[in-house]
PDB file of N, CA and C in Angstrom:
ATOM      1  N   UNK A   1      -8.059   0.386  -1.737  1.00  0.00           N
ATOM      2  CA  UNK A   1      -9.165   1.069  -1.066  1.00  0.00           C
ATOM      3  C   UNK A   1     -10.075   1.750  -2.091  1.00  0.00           C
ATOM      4  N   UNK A   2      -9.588   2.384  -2.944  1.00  0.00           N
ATOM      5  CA  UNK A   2     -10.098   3.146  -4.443  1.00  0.00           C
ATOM      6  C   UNK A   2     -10.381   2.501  -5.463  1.00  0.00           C
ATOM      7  N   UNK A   3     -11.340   1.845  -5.918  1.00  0.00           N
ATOM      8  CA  UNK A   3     -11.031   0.796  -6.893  1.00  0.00           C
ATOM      9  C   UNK A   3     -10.635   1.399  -8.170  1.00  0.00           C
ATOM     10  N   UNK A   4     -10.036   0.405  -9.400  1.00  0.00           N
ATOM     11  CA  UNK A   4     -10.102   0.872 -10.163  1.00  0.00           C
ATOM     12  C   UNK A   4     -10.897   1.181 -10.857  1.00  0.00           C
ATOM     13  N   UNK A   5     -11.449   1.700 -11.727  1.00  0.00           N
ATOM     14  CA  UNK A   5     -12.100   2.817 -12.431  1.00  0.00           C
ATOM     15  C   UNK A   5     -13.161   4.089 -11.940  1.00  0.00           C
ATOM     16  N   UNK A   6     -12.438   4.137 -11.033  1.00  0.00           N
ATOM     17  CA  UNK A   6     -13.227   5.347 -10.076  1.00  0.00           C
ATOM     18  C   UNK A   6     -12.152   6.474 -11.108  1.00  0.00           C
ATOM     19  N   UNK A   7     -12.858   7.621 -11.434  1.00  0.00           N
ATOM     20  CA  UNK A   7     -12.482   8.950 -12.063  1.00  0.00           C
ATOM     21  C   UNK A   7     -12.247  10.073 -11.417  1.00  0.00           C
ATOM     22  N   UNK A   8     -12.972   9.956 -10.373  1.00  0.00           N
ATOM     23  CA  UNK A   8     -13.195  11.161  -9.467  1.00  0.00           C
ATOM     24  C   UNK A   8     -13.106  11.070  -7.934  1.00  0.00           C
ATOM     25  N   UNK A   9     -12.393  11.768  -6.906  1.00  0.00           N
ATOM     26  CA  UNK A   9     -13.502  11.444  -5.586  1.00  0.00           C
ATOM     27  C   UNK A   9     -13.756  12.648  -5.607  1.00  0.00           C
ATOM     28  N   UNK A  10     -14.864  12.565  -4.821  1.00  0.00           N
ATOM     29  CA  UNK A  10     -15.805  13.790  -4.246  1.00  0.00           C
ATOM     30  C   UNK A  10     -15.541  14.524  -3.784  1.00  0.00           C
ATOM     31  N   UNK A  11     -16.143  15.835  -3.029  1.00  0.00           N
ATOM     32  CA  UNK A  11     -15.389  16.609  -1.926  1.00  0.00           C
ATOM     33  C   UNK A  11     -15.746  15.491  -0.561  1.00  0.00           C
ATOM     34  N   UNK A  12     -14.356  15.416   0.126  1.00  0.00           N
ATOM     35  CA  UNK A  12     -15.118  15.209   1.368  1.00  0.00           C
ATOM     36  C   UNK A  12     -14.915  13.331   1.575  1.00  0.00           C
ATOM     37  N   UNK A  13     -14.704  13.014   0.409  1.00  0.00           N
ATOM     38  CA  UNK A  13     -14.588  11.774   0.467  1.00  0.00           C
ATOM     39  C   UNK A  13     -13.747  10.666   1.531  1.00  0.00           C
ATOM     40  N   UNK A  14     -12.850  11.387   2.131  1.00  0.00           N
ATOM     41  CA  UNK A  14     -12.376  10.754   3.122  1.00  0.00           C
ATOM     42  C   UNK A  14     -11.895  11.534   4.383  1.00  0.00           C
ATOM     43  N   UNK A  15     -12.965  12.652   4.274  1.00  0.00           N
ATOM     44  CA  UNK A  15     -13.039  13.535   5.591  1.00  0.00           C
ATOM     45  C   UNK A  15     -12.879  13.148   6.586  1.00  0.00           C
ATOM     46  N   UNK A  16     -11.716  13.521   7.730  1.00  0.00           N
ATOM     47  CA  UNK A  16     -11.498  13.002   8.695  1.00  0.00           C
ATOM     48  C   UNK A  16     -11.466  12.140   8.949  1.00  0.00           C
ATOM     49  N   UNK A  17     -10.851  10.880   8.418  1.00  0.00           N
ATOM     50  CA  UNK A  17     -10.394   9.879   8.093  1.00  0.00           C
ATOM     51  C   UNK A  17      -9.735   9.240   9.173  1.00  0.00           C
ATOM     52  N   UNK A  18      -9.282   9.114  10.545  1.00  0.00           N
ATOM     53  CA  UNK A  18      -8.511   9.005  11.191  1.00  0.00           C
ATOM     54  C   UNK A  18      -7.985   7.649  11.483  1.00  0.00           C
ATOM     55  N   UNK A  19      -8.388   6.832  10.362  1.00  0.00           N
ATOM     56  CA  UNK A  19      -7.643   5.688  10.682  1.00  0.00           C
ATOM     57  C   UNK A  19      -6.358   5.549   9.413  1.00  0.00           C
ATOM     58  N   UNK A  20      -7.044   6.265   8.651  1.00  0.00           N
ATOM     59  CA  UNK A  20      -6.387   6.293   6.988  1.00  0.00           C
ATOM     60  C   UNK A  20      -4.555   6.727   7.020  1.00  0.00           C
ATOM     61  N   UNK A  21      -3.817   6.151   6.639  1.00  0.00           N
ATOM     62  CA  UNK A  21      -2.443   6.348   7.046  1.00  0.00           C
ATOM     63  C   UNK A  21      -1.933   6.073   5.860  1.00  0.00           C
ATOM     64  N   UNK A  22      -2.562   5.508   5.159  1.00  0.00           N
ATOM     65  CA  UNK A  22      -1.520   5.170   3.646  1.00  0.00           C
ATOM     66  C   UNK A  22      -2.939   5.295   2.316  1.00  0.00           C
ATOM     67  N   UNK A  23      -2.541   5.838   1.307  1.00  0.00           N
ATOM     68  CA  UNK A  23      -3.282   5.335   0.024  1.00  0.00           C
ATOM     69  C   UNK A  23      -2.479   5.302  -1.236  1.00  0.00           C
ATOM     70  N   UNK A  24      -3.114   4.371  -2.361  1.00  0.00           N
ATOM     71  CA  UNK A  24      -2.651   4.159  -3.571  1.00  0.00           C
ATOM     72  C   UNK A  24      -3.933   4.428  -4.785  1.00  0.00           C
ATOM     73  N   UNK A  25      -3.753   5.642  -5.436  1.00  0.00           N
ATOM     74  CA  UNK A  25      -5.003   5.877  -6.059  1.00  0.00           C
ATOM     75  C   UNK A  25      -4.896   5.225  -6.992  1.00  0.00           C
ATOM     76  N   UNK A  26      -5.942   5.053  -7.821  1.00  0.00           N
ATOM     77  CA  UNK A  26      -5.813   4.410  -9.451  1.00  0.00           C
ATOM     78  C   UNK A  26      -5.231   4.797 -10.127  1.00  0.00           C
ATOM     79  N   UNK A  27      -5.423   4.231 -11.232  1.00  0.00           N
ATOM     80  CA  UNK A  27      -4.878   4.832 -12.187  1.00  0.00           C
ATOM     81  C   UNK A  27      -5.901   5.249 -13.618  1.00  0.00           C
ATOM     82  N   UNK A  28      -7.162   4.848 -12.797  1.00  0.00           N
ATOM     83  CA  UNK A  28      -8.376   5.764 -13.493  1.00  0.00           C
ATOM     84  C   UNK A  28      -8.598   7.235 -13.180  1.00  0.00           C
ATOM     85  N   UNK A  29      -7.826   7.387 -12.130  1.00  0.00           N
ATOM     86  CA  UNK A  29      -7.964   8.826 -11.442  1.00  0.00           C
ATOM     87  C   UNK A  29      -8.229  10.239 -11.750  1.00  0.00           C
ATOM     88  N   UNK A  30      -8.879  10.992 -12.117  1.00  0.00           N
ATOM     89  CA  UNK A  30      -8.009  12.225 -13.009  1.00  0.00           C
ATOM     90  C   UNK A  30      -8.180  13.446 -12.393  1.00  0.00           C
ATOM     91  N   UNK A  31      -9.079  13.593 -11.277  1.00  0.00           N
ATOM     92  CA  UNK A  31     -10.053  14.264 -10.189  1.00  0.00           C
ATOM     93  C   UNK A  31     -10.018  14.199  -8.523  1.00  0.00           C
ATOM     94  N   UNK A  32      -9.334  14.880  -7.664  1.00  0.00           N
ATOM     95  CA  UNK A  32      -9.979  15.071  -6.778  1.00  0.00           C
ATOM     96  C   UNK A  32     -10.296  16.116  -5.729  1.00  0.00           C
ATOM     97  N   UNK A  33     -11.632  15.927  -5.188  1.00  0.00           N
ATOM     98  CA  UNK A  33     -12.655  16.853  -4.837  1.00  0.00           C
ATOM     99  C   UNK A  33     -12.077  17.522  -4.225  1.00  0.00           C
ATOM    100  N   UNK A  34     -12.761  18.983  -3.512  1.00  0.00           N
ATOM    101  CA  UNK A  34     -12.800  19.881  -2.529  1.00  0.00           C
ATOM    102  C   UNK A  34     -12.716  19.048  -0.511  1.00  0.00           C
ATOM    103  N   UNK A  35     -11.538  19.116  -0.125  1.00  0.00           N
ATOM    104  CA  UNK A  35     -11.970  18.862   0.875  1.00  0.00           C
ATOM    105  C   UNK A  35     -11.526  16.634   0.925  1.00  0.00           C
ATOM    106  N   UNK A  36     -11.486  16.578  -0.147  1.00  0.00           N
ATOM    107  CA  UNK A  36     -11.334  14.898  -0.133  1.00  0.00           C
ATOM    108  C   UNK A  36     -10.763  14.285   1.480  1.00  0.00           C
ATOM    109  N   UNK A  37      -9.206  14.910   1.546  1.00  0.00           N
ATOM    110  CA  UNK A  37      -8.847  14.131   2.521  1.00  0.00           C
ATOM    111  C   UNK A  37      -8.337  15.369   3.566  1.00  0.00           C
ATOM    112  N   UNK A  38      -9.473  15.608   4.038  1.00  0.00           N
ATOM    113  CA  UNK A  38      -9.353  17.072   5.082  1.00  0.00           C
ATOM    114  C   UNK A  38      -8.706  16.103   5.973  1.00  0.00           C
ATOM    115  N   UNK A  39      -7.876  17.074   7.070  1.00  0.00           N
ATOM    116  CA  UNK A  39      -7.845  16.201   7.989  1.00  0.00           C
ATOM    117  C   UNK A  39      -7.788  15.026   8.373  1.00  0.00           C
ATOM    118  N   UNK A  40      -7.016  14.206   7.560  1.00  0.00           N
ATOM    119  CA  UNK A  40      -6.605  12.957   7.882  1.00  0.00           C
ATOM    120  C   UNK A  40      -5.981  13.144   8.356  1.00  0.00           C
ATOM    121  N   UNK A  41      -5.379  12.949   9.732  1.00  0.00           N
ATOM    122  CA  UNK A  41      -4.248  13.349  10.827  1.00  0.00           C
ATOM    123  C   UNK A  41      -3.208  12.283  10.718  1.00  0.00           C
ATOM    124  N   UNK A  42      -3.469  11.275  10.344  1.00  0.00           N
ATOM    125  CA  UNK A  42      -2.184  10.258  10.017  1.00  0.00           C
ATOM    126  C   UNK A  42      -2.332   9.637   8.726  1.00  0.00           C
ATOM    127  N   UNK A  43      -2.383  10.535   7.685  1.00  0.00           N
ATOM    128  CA  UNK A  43      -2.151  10.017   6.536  1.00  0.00           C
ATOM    129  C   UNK A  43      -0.483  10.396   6.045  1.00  0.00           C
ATOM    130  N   UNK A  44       0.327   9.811   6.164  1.00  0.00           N
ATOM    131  CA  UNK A  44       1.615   9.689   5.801  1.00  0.00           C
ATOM    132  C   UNK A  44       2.144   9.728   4.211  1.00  0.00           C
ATOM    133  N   UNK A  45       1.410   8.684   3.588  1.00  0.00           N
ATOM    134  CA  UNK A  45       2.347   8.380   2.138  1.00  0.00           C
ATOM    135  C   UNK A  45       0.794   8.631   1.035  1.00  0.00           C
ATOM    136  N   UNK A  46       0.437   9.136   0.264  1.00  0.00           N
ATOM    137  CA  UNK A  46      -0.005   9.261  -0.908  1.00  0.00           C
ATOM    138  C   UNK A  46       0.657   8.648  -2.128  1.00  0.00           C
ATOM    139  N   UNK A  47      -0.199   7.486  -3.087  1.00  0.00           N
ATOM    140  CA  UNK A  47       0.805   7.973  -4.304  1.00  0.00           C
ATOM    141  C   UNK A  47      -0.441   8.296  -5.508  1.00  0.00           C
ATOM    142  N   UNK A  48      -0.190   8.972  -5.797  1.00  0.00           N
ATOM    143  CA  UNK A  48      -1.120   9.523  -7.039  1.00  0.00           C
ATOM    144  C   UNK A  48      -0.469   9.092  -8.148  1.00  0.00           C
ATOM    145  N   UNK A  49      -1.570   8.418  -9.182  1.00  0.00           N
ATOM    146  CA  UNK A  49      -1.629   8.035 -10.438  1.00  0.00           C
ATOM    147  C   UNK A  49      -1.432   9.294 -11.441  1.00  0.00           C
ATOM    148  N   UNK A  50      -0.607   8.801 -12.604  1.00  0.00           N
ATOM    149  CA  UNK A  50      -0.133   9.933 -13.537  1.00  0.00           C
ATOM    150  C   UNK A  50      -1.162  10.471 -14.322  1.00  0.00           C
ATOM    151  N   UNK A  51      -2.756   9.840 -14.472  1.00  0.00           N
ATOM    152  CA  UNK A  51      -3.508  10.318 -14.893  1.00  0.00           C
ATOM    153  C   UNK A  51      -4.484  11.366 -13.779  1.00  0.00           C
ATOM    154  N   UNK A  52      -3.939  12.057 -13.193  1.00  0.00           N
ATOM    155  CA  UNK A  52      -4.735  12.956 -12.347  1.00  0.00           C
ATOM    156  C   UNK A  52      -4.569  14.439 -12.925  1.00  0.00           C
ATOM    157  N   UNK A  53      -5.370  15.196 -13.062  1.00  0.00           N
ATOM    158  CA  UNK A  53      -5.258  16.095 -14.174  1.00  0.00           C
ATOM    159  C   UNK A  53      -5.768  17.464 -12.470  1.00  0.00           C
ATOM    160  N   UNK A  54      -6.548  17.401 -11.605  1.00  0.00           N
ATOM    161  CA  UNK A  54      -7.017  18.390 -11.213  1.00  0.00           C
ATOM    162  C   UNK A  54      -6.891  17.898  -9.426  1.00  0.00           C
ATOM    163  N   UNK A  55      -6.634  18.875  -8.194  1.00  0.00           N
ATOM    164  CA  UNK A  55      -6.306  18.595  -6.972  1.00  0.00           C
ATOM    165  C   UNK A  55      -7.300  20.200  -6.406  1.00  0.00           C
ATOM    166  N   UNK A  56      -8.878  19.613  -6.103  1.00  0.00           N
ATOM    167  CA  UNK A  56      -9.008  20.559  -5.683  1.00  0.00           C
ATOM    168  C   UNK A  56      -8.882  21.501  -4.545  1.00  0.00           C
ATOM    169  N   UNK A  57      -9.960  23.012  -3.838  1.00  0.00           N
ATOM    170  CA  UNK A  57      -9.042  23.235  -2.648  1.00  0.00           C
ATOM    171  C   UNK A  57      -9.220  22.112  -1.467  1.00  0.00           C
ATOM    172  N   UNK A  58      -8.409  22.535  -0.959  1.00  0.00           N
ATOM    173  CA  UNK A  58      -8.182  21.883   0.702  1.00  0.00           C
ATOM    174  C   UNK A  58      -8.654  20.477   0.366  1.00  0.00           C
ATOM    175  N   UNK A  59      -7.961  19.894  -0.390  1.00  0.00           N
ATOM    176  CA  UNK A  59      -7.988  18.411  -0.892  1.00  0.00           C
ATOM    177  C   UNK A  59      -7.031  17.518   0.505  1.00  0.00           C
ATOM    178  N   UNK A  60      -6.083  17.856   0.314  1.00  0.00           N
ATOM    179  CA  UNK A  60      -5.186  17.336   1.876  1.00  0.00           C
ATOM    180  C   UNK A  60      -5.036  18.166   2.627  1.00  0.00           C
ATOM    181  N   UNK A  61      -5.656  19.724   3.058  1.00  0.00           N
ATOM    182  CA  UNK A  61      -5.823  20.310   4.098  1.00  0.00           C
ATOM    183  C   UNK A  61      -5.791  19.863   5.389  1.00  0.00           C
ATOM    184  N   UNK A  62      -4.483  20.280   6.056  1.00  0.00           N
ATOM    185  CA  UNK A  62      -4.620  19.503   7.964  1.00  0.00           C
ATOM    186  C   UNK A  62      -4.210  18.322   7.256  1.00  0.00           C
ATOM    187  N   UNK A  63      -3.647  17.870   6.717  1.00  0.00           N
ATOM    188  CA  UNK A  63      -2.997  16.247   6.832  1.00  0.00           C
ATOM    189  C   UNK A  63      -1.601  16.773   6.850  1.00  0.00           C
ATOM    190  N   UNK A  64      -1.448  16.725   8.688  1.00  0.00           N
ATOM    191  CA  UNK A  64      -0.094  17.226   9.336  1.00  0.00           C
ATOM    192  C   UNK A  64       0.736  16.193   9.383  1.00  0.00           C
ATOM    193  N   UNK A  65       0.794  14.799   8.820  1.00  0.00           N
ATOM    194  CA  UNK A  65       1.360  13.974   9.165  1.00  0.00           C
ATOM    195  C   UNK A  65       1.911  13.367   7.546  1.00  0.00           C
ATOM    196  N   UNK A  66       1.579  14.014   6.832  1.00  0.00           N
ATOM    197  CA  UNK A  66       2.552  13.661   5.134  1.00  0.00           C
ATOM    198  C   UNK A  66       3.313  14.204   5.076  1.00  0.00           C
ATOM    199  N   UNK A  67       3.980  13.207   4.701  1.00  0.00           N
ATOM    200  CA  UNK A  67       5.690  13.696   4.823  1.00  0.00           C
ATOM    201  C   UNK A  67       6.506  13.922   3.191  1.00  0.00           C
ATOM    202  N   UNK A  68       5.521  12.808   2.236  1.00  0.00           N
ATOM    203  CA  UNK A  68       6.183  12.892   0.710  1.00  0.00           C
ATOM    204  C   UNK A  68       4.531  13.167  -0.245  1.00  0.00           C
ATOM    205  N   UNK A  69       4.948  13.665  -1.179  1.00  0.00           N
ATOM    206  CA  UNK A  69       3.727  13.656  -2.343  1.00  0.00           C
ATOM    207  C   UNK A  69       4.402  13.871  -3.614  1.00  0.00           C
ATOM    208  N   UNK A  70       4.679  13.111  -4.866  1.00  0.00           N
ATOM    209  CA  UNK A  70       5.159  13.433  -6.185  1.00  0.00           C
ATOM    210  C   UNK A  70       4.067  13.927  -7.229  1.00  0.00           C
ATOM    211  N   UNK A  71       3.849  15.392  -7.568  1.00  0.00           N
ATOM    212  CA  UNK A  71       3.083  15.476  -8.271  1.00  0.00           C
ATOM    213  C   UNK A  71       2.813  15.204  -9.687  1.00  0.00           C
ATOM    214  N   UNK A  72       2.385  14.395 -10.606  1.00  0.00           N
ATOM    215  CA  UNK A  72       2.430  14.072 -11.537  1.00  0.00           C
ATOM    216  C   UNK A  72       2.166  15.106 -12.689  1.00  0.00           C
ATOM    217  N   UNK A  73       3.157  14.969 -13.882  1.00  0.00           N
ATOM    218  CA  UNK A  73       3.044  15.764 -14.715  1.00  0.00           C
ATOM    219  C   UNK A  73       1.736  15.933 -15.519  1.00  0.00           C
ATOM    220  N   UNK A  74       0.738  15.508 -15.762  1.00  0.00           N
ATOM    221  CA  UNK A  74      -0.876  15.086 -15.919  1.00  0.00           C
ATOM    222  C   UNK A  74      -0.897  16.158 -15.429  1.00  0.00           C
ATOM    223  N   UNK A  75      -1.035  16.791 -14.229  1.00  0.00           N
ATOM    224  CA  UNK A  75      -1.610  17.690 -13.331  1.00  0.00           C
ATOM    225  C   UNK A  75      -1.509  19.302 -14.174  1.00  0.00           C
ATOM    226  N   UNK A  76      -3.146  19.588 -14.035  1.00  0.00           N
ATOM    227  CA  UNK A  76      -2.966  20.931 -15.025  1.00  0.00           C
ATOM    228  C   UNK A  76      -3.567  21.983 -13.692  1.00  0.00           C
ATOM    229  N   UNK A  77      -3.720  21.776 -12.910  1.00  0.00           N
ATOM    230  CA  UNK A  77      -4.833  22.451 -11.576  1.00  0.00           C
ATOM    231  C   UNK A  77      -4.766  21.934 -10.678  1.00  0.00           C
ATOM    232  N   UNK A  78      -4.313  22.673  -9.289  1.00  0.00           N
ATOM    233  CA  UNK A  78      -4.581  23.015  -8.074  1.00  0.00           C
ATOM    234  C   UNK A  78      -5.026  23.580  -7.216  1.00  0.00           C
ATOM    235  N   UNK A  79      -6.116  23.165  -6.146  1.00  0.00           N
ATOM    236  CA  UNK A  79      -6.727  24.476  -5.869  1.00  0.00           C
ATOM    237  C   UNK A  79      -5.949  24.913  -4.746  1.00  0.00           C
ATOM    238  N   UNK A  80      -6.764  26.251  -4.330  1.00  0.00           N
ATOM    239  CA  UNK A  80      -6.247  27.117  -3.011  1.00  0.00           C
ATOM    240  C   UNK A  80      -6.123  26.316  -1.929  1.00  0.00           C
ATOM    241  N   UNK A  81      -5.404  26.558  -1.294  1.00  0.00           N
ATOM    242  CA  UNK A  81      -5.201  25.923   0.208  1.00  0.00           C
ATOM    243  C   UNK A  81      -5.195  24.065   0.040  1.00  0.00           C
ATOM    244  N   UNK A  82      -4.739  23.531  -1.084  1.00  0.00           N
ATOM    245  CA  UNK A  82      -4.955  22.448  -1.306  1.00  0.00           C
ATOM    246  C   UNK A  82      -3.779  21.237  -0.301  1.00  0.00           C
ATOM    247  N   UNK A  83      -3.077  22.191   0.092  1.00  0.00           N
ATOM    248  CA  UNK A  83      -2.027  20.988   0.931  1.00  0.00           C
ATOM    249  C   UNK A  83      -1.748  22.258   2.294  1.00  0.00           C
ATOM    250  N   UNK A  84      -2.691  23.052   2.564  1.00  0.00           N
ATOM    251  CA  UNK A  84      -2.540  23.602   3.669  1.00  0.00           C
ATOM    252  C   UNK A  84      -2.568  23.326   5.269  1.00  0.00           C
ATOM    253  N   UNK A  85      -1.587  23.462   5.888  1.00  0.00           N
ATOM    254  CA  UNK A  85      -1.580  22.665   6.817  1.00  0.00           C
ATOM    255  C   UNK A  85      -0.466  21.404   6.915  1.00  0.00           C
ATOM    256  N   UNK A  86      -0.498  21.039   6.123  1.00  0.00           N
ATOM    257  CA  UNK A  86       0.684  19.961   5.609  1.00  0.00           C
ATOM    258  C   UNK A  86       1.991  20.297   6.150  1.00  0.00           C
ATOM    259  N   UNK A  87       2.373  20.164   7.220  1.00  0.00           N
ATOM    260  CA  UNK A  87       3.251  20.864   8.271  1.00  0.00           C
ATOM    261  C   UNK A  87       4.510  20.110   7.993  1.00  0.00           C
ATOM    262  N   UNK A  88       4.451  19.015   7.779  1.00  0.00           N
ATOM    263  CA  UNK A  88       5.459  17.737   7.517  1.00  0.00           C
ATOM    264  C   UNK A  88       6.257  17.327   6.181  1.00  0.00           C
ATOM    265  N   UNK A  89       5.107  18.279   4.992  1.00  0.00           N
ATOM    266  CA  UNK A  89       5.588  18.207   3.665  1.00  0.00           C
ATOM    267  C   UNK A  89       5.928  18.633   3.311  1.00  0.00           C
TER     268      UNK A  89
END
């Protein structure tokens, strides 16, 4: 869904998403936005690439339906409220 050499997503990038249930980010990854995957209500499985360095806030905010996330050691920053809501994780 993400191709490879995407660096960043945006804020917002897959806001309310409600069909979105699974993703596999790159492994160009190193960034993502404010808000990316608000509210995806059935997003279940994430896997994040080891080059992701930053998770900003409310990045998976309200995604009540993830159940696993491995955070990669890359990761130097998280923002506030970034997996808030995440009732399942």
């Amino acid at each position: 869904l993400v191709p490879n050499g995407v660096i960043a997503l945006e804020g917002g990038a897959f806001y309310e998403c409600s069909t979105l249930t699974s993703i596999t980010l790159p492994d160009s990854l190193t960034a993502i936005g404010d808000e990316a995957f608000f509210c995806c209500d059935y997003l279940t499985a994430v896997t994040l690439p080891d080059s992701l360095a930053s998770i900003s806030e409310r990045a998976f905010g309200g995604c009540s339906a993830l159940t696993s996330l491995t955070l990669p050691d890359s990761l130097t920053s998280i923002g506030v409220a970034a997996f808030n809501g995440c009732s399942a994780l």
